[in-house]
PDB file of N, CA and C in Angstrom:
ATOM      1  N   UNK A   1      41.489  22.287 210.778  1.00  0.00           N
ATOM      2  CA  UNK A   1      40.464  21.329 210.441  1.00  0.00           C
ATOM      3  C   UNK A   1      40.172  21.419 208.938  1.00  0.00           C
ATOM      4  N   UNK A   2      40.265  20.403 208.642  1.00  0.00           N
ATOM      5  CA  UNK A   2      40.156  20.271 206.915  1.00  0.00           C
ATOM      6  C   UNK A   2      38.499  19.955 206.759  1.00  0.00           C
ATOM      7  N   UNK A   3      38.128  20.836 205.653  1.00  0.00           N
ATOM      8  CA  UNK A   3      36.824  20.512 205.127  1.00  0.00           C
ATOM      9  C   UNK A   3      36.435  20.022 203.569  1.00  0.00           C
ATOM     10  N   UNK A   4      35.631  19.472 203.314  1.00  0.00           N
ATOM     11  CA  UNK A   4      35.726  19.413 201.604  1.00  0.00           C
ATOM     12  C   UNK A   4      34.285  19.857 201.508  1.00  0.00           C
ATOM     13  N   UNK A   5      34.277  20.712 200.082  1.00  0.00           N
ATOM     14  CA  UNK A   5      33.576  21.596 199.820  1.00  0.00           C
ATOM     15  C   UNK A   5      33.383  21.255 197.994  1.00  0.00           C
ATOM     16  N   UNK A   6      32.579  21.634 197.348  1.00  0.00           N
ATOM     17  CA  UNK A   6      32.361  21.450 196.497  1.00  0.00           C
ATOM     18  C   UNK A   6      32.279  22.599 195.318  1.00  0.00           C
ATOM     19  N   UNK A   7      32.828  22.505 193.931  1.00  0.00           N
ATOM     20  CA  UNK A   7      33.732  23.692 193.422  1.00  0.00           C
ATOM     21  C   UNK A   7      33.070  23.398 192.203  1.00  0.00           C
ATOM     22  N   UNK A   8      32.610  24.771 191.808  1.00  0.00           N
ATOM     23  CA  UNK A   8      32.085  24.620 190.386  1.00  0.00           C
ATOM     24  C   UNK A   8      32.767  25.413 189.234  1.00  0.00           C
ATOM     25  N   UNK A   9      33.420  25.489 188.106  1.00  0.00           N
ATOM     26  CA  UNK A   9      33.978  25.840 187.461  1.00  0.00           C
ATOM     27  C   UNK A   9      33.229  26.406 186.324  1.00  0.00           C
ATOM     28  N   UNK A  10      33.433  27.892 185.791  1.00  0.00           N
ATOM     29  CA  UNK A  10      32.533  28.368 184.370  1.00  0.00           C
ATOM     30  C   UNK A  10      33.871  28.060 183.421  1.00  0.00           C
ATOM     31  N   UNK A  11      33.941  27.287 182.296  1.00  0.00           N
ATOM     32  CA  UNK A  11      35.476  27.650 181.122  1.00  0.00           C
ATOM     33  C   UNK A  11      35.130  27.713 180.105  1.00  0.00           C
ATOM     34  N   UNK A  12      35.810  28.827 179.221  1.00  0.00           N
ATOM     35  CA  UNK A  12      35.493  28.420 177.762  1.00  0.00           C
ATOM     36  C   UNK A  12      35.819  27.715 177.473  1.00  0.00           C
ATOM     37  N   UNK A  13      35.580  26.979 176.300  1.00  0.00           N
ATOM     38  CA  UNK A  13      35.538  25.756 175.407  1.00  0.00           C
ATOM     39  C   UNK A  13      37.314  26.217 174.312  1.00  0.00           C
ATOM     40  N   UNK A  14      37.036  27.300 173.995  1.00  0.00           N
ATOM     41  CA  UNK A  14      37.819  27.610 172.909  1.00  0.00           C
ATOM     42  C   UNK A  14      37.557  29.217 172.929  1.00  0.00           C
ATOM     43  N   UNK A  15      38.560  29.856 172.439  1.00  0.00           N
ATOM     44  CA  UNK A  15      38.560  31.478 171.861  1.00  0.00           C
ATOM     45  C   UNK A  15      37.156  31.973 170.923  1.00  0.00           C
ATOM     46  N   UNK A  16      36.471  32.905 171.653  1.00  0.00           N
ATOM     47  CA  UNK A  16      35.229  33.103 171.246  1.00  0.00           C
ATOM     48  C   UNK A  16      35.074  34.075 170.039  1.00  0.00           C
ATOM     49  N   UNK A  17      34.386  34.058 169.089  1.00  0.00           N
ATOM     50  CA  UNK A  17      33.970  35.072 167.945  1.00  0.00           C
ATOM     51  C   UNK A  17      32.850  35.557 168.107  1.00  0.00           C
ATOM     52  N   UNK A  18      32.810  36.692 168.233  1.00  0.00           N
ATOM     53  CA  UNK A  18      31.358  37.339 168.442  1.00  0.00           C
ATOM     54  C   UNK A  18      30.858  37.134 170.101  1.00  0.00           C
ATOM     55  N   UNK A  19      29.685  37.541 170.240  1.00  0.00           N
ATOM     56  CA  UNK A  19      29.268  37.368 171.821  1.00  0.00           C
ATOM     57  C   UNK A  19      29.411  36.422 172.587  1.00  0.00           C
ATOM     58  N   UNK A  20      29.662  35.681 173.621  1.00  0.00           N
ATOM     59  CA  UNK A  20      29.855  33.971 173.652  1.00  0.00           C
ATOM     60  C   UNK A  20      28.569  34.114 174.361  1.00  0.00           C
ATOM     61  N   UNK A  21      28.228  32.553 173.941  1.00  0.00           N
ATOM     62  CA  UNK A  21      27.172  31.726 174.348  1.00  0.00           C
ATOM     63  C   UNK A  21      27.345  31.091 175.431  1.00  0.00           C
ATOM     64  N   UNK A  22      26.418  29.816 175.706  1.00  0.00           N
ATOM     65  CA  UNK A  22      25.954  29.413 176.625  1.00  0.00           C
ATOM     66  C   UNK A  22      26.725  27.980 176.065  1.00  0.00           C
ATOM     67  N   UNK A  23      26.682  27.490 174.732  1.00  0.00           N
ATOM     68  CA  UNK A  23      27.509  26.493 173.790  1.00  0.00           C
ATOM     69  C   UNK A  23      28.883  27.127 174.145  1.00  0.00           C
ATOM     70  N   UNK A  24      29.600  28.024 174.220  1.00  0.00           N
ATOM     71  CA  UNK A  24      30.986  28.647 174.325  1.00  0.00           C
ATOM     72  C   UNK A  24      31.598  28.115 175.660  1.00  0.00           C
ATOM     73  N   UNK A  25      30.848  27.443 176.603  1.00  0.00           N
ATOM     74  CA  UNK A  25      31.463  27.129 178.081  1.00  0.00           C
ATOM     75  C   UNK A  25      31.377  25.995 178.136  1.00  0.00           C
ATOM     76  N   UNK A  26      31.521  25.230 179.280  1.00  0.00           N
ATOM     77  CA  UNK A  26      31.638  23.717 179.876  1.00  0.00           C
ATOM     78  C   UNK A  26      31.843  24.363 181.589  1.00  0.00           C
ATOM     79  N   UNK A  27      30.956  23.514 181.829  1.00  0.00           N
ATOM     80  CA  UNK A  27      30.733  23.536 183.509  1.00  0.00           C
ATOM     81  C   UNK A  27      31.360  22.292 184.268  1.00  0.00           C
ATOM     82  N   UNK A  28      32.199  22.292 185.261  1.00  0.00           N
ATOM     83  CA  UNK A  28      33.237  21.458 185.779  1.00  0.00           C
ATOM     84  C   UNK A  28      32.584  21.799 187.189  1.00  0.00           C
ATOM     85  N   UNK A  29      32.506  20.651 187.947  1.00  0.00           N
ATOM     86  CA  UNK A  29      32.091  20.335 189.082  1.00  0.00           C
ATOM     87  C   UNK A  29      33.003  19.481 189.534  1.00  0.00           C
ATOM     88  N   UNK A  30      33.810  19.694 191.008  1.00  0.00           N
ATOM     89  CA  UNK A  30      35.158  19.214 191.427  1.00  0.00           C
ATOM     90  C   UNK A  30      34.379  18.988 192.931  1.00  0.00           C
ATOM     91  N   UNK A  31      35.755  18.419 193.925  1.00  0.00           N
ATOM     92  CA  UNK A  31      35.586  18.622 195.384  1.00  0.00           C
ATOM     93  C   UNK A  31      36.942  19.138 195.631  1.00  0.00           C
ATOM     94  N   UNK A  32      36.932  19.947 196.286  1.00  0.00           N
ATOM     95  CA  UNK A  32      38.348  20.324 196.950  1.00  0.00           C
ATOM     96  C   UNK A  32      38.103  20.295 198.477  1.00  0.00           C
ATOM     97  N   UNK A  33      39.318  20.074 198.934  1.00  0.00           N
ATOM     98  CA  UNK A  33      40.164  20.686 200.330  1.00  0.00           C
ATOM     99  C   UNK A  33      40.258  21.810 201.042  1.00  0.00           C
ATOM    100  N   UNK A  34      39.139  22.342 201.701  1.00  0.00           N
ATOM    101  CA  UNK A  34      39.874  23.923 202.430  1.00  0.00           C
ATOM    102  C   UNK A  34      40.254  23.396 203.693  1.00  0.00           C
ATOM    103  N   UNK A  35      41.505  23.486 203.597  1.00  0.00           N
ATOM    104  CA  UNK A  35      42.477  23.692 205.160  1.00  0.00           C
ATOM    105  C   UNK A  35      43.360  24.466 205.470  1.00  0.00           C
ATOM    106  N   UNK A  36      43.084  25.185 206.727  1.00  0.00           N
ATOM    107  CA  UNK A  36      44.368  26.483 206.814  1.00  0.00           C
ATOM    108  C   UNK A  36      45.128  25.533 207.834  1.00  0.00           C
ATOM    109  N   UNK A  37      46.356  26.370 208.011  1.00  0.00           N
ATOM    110  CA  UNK A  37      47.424  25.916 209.545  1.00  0.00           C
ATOM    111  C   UNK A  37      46.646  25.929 210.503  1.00  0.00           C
ATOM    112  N   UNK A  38      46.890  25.337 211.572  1.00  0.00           N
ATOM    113  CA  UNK A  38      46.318  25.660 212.832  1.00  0.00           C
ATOM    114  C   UNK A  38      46.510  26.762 213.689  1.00  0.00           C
ATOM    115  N   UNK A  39      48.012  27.594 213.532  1.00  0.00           N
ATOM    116  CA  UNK A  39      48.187  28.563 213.873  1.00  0.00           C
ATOM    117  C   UNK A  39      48.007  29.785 212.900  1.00  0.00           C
ATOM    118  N   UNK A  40      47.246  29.520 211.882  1.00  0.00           N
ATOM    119  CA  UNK A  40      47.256  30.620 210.922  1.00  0.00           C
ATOM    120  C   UNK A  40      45.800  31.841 211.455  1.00  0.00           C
ATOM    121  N   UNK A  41      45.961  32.642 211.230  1.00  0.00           N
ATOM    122  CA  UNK A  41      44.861  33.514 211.402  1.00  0.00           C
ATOM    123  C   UNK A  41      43.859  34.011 210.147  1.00  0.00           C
ATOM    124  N   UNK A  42      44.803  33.189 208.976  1.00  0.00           N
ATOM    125  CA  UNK A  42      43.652  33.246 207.878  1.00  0.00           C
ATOM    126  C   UNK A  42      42.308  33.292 208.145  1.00  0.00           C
ATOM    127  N   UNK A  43      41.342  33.484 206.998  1.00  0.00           N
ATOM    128  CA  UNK A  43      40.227  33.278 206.586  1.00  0.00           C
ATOM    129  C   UNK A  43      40.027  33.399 205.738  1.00  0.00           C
ATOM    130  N   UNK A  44      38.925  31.840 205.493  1.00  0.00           N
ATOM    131  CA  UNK A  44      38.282  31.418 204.071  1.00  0.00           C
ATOM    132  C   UNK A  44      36.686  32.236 203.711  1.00  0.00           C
ATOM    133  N   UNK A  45      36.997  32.537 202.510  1.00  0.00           N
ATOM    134  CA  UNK A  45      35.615  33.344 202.585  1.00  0.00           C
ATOM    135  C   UNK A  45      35.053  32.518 200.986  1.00  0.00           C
ATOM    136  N   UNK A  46      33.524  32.501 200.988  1.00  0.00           N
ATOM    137  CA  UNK A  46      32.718  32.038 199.530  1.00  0.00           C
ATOM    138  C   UNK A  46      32.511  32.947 199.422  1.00  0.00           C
ATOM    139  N   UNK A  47      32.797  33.014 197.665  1.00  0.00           N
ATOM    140  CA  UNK A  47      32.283  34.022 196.565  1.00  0.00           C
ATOM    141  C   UNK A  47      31.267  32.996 196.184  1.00  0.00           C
ATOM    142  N   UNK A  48      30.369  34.322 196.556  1.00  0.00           N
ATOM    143  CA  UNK A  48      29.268  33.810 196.013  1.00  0.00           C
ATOM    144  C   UNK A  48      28.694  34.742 194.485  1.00  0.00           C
ATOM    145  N   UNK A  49      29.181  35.263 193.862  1.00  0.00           N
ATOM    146  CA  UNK A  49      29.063  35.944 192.370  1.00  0.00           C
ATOM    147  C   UNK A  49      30.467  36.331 192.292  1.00  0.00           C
ATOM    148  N   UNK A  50      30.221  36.369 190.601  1.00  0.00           N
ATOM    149  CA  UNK A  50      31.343  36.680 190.231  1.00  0.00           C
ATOM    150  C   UNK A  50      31.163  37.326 188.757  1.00  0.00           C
ATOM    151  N   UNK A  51      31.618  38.413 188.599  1.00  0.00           N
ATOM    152  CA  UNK A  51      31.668  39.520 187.624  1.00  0.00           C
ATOM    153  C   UNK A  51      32.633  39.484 186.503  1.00  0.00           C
ATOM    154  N   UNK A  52      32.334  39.361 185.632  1.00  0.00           N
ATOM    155  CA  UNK A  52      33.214  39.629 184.201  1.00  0.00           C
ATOM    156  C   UNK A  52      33.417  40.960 183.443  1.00  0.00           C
ATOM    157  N   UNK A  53      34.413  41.967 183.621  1.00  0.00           N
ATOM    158  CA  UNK A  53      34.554  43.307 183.536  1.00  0.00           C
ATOM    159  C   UNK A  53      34.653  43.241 181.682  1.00  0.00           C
ATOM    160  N   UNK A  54      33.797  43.629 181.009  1.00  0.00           N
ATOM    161  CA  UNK A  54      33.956  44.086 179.881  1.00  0.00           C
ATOM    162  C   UNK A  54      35.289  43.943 179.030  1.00  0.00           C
ATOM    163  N   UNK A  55      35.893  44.674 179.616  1.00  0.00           N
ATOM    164  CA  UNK A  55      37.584  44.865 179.312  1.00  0.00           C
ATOM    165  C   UNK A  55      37.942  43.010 179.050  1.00  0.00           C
ATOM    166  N   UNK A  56      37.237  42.097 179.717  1.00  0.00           N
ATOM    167  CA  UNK A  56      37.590  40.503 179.426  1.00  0.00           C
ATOM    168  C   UNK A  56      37.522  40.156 178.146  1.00  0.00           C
ATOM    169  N   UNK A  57      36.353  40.783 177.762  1.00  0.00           N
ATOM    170  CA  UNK A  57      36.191  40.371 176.729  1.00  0.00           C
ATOM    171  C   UNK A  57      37.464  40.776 175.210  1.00  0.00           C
ATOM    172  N   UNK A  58      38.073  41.313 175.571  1.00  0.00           N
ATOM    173  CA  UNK A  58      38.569  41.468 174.242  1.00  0.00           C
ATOM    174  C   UNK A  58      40.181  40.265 174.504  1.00  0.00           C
ATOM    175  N   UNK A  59      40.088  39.743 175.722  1.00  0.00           N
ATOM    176  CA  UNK A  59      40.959  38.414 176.310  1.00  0.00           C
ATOM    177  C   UNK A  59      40.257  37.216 175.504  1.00  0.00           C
ATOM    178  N   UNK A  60      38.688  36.903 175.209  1.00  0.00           N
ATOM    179  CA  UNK A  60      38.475  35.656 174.887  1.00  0.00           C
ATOM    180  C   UNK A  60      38.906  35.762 172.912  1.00  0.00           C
ATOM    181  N   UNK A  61      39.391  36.964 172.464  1.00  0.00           N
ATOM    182  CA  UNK A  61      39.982  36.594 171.171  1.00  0.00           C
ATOM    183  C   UNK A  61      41.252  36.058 171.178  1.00  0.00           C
ATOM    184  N   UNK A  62      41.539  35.437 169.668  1.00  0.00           N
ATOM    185  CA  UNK A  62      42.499  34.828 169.475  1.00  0.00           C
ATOM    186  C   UNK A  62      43.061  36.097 168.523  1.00  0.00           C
ATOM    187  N   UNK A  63      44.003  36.588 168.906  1.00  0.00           N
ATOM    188  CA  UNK A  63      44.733  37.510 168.292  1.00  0.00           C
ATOM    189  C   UNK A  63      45.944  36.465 167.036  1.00  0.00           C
ATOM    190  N   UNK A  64      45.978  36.951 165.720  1.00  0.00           N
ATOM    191  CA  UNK A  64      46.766  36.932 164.466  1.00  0.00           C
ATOM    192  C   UNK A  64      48.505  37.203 164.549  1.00  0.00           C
ATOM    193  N   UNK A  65      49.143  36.919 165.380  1.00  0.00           N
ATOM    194  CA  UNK A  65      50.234  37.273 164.894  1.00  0.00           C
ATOM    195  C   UNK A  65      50.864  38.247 166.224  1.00  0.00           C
ATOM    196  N   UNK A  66      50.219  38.733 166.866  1.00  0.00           N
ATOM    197  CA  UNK A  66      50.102  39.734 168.003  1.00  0.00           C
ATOM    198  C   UNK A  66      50.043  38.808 169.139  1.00  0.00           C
ATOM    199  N   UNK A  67      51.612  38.826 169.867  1.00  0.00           N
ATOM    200  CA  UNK A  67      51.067  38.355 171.245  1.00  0.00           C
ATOM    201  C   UNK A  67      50.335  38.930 172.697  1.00  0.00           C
ATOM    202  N   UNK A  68      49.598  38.561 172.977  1.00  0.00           N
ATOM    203  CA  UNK A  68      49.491  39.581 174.212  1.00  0.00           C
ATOM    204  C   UNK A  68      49.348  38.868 175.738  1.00  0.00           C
ATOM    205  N   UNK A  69      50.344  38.718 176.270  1.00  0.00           N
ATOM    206  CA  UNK A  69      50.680  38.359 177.956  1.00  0.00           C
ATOM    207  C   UNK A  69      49.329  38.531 178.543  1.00  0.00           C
ATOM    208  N   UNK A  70      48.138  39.180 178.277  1.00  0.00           N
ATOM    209  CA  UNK A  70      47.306  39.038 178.885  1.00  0.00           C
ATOM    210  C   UNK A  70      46.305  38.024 178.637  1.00  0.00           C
ATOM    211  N   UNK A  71      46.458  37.462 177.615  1.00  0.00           N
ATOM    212  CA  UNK A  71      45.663  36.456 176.982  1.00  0.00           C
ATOM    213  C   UNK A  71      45.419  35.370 177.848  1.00  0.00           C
ATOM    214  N   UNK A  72      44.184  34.607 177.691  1.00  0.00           N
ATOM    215  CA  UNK A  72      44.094  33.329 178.408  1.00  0.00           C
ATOM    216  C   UNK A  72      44.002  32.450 177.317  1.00  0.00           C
ATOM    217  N   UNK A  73      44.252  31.159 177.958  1.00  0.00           N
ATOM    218  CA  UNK A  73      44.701  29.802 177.128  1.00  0.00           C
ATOM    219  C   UNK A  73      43.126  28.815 177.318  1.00  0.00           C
ATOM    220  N   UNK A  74      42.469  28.659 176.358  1.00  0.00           N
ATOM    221  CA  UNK A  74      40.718  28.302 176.648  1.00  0.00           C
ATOM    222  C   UNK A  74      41.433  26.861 177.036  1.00  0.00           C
ATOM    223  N   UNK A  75      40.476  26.530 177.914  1.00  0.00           N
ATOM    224  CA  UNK A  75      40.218  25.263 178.776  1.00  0.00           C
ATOM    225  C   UNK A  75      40.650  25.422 180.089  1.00  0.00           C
ATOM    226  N   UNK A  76      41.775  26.258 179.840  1.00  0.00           N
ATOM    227  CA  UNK A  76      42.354  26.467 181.581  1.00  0.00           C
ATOM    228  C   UNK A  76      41.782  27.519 182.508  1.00  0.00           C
ATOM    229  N   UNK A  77      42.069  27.604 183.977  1.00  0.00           N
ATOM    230  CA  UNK A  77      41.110  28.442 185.014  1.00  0.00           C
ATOM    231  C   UNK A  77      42.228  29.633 185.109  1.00  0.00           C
ATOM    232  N   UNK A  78      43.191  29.320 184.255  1.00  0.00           N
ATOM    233  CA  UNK A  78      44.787  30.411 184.969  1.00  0.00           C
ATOM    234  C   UNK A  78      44.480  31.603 183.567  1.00  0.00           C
TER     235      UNK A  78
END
């Protein structure tokens, strides 16, 4: 049984300098699709909080010359 549910997104704007703000994000409000198989034994669960480990933060710089595979690309959720 398919349900639609409603999805809110936190993103940065761009690679942050210094502490990020509240100006540093954009809030995205979507609808999606939760549907499992019918024979699946999955389960869907809501997060309801969600934690940003310190260690993130040194991901929202834009590193000089230095690549680093861990980096995120601002605007995207990946």
């Amino acid at each position: 049984m398919a349900q639609q549910v409603r999805n809110k997104q936190v993103i940065l704007r761009d690679y942050v300098s210094g502490f990020p703000k509240e100006s540093d994000m954009i809030i995205i409000d979507s609808t999606i699709t939760l549907k499992l198989p019918e024979s699946s034994n999955d389960v869907l669960l809501k997060n309801l909080y969600l934690a940003c480990d310190p260690y993130m933060r040194n991901l929202m710089n834009k590193t000089q010359g230095i690549p680093n595979p861990l980096s995120y690309t601002p605007q995207s959720v990946t």
